[in-house]
C-alpha atoms as a PDB file:
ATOM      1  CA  UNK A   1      -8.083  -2.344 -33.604  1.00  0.00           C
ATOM      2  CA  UNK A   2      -6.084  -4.707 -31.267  1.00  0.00           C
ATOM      3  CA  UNK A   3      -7.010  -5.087 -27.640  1.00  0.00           C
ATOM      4  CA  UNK A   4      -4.139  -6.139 -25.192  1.00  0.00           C
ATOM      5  CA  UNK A   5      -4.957  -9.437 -23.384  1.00  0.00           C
ATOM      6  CA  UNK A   6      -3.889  -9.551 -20.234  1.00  0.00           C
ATOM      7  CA  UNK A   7      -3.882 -12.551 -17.938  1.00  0.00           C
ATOM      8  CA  UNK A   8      -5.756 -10.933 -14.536  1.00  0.00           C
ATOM      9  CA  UNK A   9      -6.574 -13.935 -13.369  1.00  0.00           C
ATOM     10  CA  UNK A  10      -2.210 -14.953 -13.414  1.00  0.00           C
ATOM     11  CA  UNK A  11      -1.604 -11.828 -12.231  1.00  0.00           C
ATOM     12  CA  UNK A  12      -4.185 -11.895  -9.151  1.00  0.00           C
ATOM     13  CA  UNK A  13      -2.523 -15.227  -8.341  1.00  0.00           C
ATOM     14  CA  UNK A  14       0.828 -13.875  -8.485  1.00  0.00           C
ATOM     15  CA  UNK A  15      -0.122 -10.887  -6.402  1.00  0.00           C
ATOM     16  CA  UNK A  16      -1.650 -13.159  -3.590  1.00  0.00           C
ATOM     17  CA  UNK A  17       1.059 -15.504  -3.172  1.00  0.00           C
ATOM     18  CA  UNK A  18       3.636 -12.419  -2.808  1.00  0.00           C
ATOM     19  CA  UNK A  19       1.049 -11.413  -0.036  1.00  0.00           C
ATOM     20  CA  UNK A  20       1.236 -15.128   1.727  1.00  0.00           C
ATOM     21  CA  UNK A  21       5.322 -14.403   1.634  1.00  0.00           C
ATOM     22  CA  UNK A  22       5.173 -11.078   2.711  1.00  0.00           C
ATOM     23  CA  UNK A  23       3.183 -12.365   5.813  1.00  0.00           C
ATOM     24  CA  UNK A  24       5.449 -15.564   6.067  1.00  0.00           C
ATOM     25  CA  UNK A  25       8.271 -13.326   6.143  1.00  0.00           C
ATOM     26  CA  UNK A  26       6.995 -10.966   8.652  1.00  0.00           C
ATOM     27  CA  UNK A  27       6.149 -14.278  10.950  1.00  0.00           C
ATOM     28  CA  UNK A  28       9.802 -15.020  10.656  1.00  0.00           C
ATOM     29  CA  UNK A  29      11.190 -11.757  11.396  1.00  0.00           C
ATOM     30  CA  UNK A  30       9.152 -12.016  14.940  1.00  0.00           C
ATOM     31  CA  UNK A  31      10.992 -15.623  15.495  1.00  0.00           C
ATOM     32  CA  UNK A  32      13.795 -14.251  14.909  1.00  0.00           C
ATOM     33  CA  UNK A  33      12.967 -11.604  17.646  1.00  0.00           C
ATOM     34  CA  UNK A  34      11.802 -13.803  19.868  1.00  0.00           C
ATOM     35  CA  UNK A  35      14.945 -16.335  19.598  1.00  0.00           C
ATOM     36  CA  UNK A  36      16.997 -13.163  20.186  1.00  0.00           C
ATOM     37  CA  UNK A  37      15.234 -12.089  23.620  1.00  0.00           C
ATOM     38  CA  UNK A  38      16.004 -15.629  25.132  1.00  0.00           C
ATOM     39  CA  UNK A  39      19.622 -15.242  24.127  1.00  0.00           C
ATOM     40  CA  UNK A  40      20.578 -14.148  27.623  1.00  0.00           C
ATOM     41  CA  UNK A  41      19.567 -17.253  29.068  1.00  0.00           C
ATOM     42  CA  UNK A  42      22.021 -19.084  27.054  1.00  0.00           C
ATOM     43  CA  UNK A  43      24.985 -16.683  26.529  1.00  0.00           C
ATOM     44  CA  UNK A  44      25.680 -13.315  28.791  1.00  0.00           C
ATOM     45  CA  UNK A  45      28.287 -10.756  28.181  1.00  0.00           C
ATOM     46  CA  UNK A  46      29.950  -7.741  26.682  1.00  0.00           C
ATOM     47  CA  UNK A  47      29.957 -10.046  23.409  1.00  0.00           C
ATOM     48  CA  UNK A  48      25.929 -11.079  23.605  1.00  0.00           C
ATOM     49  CA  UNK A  49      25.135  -7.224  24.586  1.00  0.00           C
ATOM     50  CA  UNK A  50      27.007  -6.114  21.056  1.00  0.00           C
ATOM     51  CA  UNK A  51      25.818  -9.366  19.011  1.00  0.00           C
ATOM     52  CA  UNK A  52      21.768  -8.456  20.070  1.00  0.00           C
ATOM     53  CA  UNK A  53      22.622  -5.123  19.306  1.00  0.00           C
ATOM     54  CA  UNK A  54      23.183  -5.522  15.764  1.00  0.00           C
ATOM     55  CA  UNK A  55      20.522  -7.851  14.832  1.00  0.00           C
ATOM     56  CA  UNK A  56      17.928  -5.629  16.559  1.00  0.00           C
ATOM     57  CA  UNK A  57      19.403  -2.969  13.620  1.00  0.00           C
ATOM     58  CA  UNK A  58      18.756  -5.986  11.403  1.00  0.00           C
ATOM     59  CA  UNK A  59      15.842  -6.645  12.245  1.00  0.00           C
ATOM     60  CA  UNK A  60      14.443  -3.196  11.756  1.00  0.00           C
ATOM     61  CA  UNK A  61      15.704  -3.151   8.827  1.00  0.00           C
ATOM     62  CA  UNK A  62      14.467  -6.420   7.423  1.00  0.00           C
ATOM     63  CA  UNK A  63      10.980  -5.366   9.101  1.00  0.00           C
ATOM     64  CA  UNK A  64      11.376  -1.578   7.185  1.00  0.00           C
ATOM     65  CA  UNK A  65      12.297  -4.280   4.138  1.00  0.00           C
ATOM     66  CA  UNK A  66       9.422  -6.512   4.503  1.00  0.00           C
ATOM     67  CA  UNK A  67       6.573  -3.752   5.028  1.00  0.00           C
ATOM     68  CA  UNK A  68       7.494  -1.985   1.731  1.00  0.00           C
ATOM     69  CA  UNK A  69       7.693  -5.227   0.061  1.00  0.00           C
ATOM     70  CA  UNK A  70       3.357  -5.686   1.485  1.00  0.00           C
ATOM     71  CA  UNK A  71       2.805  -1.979   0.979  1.00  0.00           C
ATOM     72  CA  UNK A  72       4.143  -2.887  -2.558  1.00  0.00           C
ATOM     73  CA  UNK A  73       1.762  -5.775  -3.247  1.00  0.00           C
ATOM     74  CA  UNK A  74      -0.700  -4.093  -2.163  1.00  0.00           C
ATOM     75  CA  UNK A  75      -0.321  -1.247  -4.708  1.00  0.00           C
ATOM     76  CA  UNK A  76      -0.070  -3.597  -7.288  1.00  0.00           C
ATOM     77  CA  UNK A  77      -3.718  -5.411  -6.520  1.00  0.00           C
ATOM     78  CA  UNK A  78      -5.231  -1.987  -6.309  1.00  0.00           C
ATOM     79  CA  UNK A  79      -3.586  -1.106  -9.492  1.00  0.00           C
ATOM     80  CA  UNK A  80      -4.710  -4.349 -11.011  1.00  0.00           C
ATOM     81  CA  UNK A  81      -8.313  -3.575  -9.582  1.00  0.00           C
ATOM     82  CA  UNK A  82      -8.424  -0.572 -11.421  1.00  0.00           C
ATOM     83  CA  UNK A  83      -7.113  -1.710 -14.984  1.00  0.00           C
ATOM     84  CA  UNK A  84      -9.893  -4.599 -14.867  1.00  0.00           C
ATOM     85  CA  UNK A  85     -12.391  -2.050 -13.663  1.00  0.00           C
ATOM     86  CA  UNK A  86     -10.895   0.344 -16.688  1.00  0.00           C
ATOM     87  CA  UNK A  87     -10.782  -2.717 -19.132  1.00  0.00           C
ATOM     88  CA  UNK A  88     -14.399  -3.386 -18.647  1.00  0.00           C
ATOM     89  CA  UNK A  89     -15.719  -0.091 -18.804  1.00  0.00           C
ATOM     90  CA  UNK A  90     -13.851   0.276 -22.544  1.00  0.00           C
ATOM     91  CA  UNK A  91     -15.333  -2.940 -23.512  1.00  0.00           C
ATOM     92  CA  UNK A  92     -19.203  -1.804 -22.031  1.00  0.00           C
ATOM     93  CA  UNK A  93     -18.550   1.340 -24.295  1.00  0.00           C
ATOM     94  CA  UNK A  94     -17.018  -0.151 -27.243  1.00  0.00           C
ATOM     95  CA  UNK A  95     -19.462  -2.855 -27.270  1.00  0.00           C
ATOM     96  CA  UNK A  96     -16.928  -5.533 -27.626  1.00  0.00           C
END
């Protein structure tokens, strides 16, 4: 019988540094809402109104974007939790 090797301890790595972008992305995204908010002091207008408009839709979207993205990493550690937890329960009971 084969067993499947599987590098957990790659994976886990891999897993945490998508979680240190997700959170330096979500940083970013508040910059960038923060730069627009002092827009008015340099720029006022019809134009600024309409330009701060649409990158407060982009920016809920790139917020919707970057949540999933965590929500997604997080999945995959508790997945990964649960296929080491499985892994070394089969070995326990196989012995190995």
């Amino acid at each position: 019988m084969k067993i499947m090797n599987v590098d957990y301890r790659g994976l886990r790595e891999k897993t945490k540094r998508m979680a240190q972008i997700c959170t330096e992305l979500s940083a970013q995204i508040c910059r960038i809402s923060e730069y627009v908010q002092n827009l008015d002091i340099f720029w006022d207008g019809d134009a600024n109104d309409a330009y701060k408009l649409k990158i407060s839709e982009d920016l809920v979207t790139m917020g919707t974007d970057a949540r999933r993205a965590c929500n997604t990493v997080k999945i995959m550690r508790s997945v990964l939790d649960i296929y080491m937890r499985n892994e070394k329960e089969v070995k326990r009971r196989l012995k190995i």
